[in-house]
PDB file of N, CA and C in Angstrom:
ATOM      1  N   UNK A   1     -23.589 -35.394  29.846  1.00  0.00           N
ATOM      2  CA  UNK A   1     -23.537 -34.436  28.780  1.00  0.00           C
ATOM      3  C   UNK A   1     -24.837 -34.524  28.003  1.00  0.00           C
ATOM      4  N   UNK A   2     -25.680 -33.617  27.470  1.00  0.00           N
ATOM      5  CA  UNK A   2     -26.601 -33.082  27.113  1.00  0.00           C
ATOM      6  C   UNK A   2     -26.640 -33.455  25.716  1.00  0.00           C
ATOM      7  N   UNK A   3     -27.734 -33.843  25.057  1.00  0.00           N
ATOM      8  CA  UNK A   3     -27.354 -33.874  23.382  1.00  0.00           C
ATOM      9  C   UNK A   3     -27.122 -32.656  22.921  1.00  0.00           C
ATOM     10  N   UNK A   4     -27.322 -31.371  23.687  1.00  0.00           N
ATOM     11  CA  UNK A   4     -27.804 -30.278  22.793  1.00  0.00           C
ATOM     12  C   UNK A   4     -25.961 -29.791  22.595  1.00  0.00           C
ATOM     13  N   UNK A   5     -25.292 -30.294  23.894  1.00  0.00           N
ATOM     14  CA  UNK A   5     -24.041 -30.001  24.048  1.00  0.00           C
ATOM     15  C   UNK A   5     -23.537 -30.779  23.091  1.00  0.00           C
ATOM     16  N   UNK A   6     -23.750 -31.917  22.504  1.00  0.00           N
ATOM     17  CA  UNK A   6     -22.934 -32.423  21.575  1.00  0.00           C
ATOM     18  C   UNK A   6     -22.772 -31.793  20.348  1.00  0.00           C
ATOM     19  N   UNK A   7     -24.279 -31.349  19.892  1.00  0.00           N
ATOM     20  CA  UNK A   7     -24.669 -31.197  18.580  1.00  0.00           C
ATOM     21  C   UNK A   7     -23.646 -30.005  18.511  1.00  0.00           C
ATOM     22  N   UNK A   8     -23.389 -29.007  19.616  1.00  0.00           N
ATOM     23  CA  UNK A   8     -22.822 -27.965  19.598  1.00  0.00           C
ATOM     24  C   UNK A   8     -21.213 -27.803  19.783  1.00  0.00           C
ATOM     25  N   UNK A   9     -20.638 -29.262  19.736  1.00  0.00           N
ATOM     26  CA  UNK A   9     -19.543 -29.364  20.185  1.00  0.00           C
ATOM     27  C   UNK A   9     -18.954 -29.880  18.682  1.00  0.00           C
ATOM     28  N   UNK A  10     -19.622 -30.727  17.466  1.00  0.00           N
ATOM     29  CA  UNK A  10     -20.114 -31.350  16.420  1.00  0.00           C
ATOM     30  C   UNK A  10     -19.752 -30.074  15.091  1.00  0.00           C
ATOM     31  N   UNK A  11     -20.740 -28.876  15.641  1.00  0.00           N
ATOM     32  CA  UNK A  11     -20.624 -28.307  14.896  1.00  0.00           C
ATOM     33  C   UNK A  11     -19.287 -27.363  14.653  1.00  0.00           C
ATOM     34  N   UNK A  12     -17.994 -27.095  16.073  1.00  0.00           N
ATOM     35  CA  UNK A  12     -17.316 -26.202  15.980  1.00  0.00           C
ATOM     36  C   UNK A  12     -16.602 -27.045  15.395  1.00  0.00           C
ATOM     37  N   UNK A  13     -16.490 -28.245  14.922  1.00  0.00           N
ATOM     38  CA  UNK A  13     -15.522 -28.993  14.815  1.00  0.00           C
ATOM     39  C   UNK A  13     -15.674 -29.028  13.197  1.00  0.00           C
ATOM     40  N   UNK A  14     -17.149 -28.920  12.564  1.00  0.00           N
ATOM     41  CA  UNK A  14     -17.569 -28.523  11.426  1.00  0.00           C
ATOM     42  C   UNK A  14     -16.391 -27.251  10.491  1.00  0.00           C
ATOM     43  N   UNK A  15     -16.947 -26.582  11.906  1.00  0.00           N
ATOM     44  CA  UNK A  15     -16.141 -25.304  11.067  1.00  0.00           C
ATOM     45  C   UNK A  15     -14.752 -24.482  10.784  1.00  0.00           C
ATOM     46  N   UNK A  16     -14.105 -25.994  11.222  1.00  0.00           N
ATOM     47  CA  UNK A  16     -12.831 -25.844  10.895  1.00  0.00           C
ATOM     48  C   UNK A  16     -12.149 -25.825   9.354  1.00  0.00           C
ATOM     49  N   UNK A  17     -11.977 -24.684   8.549  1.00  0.00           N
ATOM     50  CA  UNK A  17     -11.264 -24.629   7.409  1.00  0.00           C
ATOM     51  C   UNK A  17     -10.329 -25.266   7.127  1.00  0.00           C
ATOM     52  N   UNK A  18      -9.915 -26.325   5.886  1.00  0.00           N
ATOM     53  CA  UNK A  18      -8.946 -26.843   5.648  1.00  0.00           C
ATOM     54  C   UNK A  18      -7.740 -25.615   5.234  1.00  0.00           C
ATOM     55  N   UNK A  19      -8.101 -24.596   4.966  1.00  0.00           N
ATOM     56  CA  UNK A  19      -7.479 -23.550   4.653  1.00  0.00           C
ATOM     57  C   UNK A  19      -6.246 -22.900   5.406  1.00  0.00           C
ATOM     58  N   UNK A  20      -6.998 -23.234   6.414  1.00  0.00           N
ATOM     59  CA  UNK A  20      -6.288 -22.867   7.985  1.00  0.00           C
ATOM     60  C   UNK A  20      -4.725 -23.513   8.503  1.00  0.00           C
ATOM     61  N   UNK A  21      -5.264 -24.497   8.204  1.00  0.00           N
ATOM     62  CA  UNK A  21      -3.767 -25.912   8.345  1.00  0.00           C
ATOM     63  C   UNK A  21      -2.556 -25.463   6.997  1.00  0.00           C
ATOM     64  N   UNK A  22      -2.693 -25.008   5.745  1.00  0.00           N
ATOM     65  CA  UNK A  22      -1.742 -24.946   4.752  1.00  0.00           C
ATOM     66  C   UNK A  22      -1.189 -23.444   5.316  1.00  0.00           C
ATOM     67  N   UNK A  23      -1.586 -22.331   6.035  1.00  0.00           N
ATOM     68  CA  UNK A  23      -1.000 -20.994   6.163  1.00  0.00           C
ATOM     69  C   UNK A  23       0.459 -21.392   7.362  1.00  0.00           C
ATOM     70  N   UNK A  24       0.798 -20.266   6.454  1.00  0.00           N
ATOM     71  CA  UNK A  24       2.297 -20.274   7.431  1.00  0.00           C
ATOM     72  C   UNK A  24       2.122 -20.163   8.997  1.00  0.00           C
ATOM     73  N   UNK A  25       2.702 -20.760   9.826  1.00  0.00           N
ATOM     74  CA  UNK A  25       2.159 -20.284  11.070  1.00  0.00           C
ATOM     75  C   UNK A  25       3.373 -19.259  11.951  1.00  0.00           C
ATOM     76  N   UNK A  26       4.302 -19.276  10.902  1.00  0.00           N
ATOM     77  CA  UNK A  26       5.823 -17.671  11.190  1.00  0.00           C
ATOM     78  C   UNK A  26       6.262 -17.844   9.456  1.00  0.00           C
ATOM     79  N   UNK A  27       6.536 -16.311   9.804  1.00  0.00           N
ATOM     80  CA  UNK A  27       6.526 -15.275   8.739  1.00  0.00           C
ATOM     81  C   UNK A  27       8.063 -16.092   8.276  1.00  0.00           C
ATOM     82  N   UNK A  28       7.728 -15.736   6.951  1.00  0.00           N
ATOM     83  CA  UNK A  28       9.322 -16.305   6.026  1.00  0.00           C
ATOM     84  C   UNK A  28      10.611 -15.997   6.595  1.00  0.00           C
ATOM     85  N   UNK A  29      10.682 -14.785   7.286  1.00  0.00           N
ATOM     86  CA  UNK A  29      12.344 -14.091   7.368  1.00  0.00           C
ATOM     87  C   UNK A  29      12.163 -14.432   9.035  1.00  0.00           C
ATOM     88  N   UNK A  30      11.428 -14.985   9.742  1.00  0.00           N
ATOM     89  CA  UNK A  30      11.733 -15.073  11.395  1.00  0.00           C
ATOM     90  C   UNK A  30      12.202 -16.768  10.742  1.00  0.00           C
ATOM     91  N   UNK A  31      11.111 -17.395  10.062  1.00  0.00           N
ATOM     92  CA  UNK A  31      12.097 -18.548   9.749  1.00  0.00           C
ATOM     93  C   UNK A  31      13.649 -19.008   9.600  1.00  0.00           C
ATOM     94  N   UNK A  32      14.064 -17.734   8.627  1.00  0.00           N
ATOM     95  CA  UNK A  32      15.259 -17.994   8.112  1.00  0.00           C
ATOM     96  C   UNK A  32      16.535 -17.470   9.390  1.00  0.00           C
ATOM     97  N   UNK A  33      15.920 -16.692  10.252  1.00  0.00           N
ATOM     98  CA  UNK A  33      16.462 -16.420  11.055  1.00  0.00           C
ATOM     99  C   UNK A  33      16.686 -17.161  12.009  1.00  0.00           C
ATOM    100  N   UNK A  34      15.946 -18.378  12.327  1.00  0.00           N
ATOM    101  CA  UNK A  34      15.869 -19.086  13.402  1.00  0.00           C
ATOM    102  C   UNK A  34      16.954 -20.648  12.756  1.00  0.00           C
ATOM    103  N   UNK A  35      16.360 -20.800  11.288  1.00  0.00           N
ATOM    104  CA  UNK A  35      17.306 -21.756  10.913  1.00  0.00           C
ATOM    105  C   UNK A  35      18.923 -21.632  10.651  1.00  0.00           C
ATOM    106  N   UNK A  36      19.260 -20.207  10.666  1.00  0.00           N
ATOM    107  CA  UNK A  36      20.646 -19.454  10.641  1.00  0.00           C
ATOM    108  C   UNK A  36      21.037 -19.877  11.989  1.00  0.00           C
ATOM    109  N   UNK A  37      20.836 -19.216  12.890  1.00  0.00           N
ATOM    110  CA  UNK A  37      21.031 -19.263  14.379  1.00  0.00           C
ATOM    111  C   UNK A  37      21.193 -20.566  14.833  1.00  0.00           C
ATOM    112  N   UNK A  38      20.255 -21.633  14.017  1.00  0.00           N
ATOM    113  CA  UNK A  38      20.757 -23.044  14.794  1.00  0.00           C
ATOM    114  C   UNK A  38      21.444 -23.786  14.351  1.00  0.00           C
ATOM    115  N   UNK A  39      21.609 -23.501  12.284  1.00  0.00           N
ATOM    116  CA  UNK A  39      22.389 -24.015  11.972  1.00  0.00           C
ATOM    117  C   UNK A  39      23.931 -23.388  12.500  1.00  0.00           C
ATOM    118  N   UNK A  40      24.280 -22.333  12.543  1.00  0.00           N
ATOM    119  CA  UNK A  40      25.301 -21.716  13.489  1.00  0.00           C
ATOM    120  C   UNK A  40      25.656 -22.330  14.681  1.00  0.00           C
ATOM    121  N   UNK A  41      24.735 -22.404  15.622  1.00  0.00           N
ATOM    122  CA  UNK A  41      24.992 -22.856  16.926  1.00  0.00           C
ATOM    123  C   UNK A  41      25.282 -24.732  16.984  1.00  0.00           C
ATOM    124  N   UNK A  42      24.672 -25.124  15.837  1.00  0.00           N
ATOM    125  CA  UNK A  42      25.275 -26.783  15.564  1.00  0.00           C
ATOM    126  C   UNK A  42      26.514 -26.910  14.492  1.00  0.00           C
ATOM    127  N   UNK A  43      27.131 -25.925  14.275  1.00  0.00           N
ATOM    128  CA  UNK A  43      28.231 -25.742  13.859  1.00  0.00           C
ATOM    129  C   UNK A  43      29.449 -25.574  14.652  1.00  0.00           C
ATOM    130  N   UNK A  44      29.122 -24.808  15.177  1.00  0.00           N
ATOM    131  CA  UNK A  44      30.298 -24.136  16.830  1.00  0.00           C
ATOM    132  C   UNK A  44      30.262 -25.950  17.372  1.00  0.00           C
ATOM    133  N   UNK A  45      28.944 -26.264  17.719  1.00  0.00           N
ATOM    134  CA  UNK A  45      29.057 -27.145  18.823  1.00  0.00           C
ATOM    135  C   UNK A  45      29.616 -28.529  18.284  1.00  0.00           C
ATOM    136  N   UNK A  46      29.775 -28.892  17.336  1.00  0.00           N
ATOM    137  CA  UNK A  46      30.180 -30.164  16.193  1.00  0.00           C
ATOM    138  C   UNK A  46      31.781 -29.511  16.118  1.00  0.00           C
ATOM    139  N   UNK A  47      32.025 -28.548  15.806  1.00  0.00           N
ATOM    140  CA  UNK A  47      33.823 -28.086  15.507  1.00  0.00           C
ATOM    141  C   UNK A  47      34.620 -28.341  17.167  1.00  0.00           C
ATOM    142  N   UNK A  48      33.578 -27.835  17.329  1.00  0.00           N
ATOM    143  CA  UNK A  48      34.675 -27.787  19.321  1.00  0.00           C
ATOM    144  C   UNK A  48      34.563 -28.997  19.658  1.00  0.00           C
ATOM    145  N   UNK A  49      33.626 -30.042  19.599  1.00  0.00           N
ATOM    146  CA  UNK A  49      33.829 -31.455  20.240  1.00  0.00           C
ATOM    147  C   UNK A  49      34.867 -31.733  19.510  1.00  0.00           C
ATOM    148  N   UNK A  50      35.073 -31.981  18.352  1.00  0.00           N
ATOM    149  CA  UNK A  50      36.013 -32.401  17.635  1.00  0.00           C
ATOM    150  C   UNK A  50      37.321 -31.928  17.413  1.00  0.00           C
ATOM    151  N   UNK A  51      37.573 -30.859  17.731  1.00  0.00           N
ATOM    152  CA  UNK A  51      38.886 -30.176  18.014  1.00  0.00           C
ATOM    153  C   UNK A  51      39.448 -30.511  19.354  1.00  0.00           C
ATOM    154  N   UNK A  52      38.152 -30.254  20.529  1.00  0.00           N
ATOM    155  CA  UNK A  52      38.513 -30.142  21.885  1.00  0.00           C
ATOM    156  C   UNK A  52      39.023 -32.397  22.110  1.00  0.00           C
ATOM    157  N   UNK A  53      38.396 -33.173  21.384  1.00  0.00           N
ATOM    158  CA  UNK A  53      38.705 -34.522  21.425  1.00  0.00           C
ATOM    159  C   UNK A  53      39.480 -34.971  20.516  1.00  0.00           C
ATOM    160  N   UNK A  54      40.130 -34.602  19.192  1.00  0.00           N
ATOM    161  CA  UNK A  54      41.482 -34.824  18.236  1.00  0.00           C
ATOM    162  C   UNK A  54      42.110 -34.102  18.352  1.00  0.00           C
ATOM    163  N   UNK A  55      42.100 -32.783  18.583  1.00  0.00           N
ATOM    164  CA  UNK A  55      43.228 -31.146  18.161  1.00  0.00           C
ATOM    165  C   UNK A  55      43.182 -31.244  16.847  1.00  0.00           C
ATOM    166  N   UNK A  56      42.715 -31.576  15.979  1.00  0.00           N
ATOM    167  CA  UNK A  56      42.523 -31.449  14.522  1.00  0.00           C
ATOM    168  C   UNK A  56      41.732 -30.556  13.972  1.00  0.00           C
ATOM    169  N   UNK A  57      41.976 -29.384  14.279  1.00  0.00           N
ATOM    170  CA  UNK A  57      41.018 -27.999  13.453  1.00  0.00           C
ATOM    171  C   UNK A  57      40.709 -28.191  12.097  1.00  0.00           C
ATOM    172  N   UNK A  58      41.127 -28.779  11.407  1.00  0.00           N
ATOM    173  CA  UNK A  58      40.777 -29.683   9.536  1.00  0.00           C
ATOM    174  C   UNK A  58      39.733 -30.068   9.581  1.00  0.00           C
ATOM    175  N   UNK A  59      39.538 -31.379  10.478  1.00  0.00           N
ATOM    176  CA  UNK A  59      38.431 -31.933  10.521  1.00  0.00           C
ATOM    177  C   UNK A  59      37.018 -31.432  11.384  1.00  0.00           C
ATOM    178  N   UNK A  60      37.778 -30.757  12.388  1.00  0.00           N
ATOM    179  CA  UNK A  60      36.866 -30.049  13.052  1.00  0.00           C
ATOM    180  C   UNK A  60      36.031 -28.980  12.714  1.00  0.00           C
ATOM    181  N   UNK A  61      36.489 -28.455  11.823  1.00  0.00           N
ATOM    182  CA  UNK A  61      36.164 -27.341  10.864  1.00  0.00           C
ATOM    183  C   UNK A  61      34.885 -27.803   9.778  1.00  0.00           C
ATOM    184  N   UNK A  62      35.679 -29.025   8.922  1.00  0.00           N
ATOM    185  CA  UNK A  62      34.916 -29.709   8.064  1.00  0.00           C
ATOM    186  C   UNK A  62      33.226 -30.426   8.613  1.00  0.00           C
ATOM    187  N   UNK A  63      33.901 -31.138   9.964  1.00  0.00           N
ATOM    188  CA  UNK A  63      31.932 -31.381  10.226  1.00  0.00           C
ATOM    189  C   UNK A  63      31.685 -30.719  10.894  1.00  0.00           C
ATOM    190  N   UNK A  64      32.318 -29.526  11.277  1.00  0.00           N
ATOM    191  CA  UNK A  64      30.610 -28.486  11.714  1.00  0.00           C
ATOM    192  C   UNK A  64      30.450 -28.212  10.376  1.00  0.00           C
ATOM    193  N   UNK A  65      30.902 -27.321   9.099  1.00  0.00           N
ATOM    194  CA  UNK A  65      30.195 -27.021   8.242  1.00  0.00           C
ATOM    195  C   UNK A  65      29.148 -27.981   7.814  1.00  0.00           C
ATOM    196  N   UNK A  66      29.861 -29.019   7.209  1.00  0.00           N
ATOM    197  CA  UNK A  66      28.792 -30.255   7.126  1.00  0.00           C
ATOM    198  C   UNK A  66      27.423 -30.334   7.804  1.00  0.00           C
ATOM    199  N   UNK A  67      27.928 -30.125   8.792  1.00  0.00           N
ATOM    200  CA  UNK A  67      26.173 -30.529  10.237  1.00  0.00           C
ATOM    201  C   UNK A  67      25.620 -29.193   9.619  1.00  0.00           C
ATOM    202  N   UNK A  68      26.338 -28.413   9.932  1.00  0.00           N
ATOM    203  CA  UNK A  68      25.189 -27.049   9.796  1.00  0.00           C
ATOM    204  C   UNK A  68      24.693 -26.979   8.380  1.00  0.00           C
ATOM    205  N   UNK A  69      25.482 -27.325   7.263  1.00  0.00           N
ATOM    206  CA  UNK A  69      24.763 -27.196   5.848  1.00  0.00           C
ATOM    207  C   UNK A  69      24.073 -28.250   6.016  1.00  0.00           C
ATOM    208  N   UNK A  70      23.889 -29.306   6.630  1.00  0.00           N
ATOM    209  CA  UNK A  70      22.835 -30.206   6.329  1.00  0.00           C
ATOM    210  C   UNK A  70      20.883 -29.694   6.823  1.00  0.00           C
ATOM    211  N   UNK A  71      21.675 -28.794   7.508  1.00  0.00           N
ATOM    212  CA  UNK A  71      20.417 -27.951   7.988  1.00  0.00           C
ATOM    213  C   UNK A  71      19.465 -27.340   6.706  1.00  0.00           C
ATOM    214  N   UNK A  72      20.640 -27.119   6.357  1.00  0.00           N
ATOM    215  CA  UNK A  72      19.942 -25.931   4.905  1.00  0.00           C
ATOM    216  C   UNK A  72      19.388 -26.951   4.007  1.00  0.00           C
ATOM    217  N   UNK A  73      20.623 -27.964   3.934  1.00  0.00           N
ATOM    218  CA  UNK A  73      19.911 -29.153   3.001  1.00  0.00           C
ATOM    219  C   UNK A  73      18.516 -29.513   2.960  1.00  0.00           C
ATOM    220  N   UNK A  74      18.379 -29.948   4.335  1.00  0.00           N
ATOM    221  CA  UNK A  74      17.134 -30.560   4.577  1.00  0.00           C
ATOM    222  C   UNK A  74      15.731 -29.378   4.597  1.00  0.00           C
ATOM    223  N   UNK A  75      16.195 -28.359   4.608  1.00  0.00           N
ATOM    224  CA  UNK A  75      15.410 -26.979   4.794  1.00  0.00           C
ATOM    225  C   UNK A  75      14.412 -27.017   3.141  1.00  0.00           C
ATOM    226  N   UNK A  76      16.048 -27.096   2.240  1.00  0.00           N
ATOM    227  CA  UNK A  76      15.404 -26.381   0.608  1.00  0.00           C
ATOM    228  C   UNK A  76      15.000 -28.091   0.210  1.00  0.00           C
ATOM    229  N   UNK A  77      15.242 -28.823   0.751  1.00  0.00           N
ATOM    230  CA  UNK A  77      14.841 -30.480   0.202  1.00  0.00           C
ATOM    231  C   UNK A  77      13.660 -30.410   0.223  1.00  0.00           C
ATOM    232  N   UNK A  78      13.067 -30.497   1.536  1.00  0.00           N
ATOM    233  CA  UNK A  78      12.144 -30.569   2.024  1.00  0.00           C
ATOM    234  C   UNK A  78      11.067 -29.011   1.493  1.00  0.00           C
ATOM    235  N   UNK A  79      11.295 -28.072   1.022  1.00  0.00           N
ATOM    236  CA  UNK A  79      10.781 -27.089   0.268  1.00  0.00           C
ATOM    237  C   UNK A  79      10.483 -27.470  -1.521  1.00  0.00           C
ATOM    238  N   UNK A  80      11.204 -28.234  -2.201  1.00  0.00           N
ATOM    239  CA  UNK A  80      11.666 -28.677  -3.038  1.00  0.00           C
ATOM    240  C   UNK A  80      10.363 -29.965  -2.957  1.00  0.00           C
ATOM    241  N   UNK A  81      10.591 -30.475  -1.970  1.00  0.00           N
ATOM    242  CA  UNK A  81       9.578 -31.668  -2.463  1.00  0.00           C
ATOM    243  C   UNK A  81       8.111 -31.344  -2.047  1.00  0.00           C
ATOM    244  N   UNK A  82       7.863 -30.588  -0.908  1.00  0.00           N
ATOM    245  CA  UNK A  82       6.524 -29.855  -1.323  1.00  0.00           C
ATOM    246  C   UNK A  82       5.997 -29.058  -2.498  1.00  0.00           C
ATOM    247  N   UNK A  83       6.929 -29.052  -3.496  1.00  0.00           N
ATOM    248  CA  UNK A  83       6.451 -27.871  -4.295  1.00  0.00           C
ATOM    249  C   UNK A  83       5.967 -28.740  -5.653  1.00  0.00           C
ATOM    250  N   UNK A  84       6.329 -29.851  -5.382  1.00  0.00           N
ATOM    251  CA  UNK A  84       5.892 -30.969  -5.996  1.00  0.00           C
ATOM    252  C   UNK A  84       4.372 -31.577  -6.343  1.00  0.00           C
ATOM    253  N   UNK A  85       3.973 -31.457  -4.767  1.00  0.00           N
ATOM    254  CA  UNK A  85       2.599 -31.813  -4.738  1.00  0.00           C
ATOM    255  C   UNK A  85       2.070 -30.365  -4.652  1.00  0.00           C
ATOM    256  N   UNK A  86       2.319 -29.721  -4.127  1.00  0.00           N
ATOM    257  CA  UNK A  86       1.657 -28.051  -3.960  1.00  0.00           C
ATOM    258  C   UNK A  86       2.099 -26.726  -4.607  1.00  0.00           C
ATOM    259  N   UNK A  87       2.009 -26.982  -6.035  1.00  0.00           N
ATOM    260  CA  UNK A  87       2.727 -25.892  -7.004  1.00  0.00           C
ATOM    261  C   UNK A  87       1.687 -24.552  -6.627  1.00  0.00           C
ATOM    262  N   UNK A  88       2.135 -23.988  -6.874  1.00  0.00           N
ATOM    263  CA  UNK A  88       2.071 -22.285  -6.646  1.00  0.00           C
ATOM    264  C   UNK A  88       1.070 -21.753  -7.990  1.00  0.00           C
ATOM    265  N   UNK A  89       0.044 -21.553  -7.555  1.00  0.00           N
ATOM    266  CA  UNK A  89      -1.216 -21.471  -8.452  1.00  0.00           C
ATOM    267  C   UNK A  89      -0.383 -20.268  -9.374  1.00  0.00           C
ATOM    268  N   UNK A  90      -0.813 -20.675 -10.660  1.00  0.00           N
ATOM    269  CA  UNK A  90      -0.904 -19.896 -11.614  1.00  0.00           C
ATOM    270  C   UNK A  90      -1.824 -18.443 -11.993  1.00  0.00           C
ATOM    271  N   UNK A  91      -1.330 -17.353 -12.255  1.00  0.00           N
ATOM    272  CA  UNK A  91      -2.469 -16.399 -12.267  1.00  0.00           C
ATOM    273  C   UNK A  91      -2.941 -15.873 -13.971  1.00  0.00           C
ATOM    274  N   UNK A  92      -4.046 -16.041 -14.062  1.00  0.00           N
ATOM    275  CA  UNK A  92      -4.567 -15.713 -15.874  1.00  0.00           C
ATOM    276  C   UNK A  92      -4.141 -14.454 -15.856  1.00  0.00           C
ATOM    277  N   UNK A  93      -4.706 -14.640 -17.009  1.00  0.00           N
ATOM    278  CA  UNK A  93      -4.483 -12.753 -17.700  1.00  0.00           C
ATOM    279  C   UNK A  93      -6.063 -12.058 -17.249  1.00  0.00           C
ATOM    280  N   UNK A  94      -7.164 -12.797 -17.193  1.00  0.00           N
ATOM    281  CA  UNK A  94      -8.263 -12.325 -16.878  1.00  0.00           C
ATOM    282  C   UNK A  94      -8.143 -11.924 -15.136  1.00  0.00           C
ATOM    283  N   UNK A  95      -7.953 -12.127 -14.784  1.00  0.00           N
ATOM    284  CA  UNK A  95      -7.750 -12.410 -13.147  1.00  0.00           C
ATOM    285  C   UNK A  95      -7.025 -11.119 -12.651  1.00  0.00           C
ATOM    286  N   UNK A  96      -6.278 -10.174 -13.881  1.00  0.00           N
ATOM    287  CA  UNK A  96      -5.222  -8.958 -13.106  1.00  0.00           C
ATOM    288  C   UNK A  96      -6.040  -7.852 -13.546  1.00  0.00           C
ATOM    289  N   UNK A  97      -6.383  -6.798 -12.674  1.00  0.00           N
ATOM    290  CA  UNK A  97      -7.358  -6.046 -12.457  1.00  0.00           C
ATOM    291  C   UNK A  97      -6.782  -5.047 -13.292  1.00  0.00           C
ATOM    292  N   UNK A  98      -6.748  -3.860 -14.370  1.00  0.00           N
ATOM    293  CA  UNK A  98      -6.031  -3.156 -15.569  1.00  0.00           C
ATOM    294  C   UNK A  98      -6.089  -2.002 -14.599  1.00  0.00           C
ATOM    295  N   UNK A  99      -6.398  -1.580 -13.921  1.00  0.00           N
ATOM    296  CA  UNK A  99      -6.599  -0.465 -12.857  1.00  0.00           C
ATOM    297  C   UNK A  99      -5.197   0.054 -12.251  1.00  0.00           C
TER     298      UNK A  99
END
């Protein structure tokens, strides 16, 4: 390998924006859609083991909801404690265009 290839390999690596890494990489509502769907589908699948291995629809009932709200739990927790270190910039009064 060539120095000239390094210097040039050096620099793309330069121009990587930290900016880049904090953007969403899927849109808010395909999110919520995908965490619906699985918290759903680990709901079904937590009620039926447990029905299909006690016959107890009570309990079976109770930890799928459980499993699947823990989904959400950990969803807004974990939203909740980023917002901690990464609050949501403030906008002045100078900053809004009167237009």
């Amino acid at each position: 390998m060539s120095k000239n290839s390094k210097n040039a390999n050096s620099k793309k690596k330069e121009e990587v924006n930290s900016e880049d890494f904090s953007k969403p990489w899927i849109q808010r509502r395909t999110g919520f859609i995908v965490i619906t769907i699985i918290s759903i589908a680990i709901m079904i699948l937590v009620a039926v083991q447990i029905i299909m291995g006690s016959g107890d629809w009570g309990r079976g009932l109770l930890w799928g909801i459980l499993f699947g709200g823990s989904i959400w739990f950990v969803f807004f927790g974990m939203n909740w404690f980023h917002s901690l270190f990464h609050p949501k910039p403030k906008q002045s009064d100078n900053s809004k265009d009167p237009k």
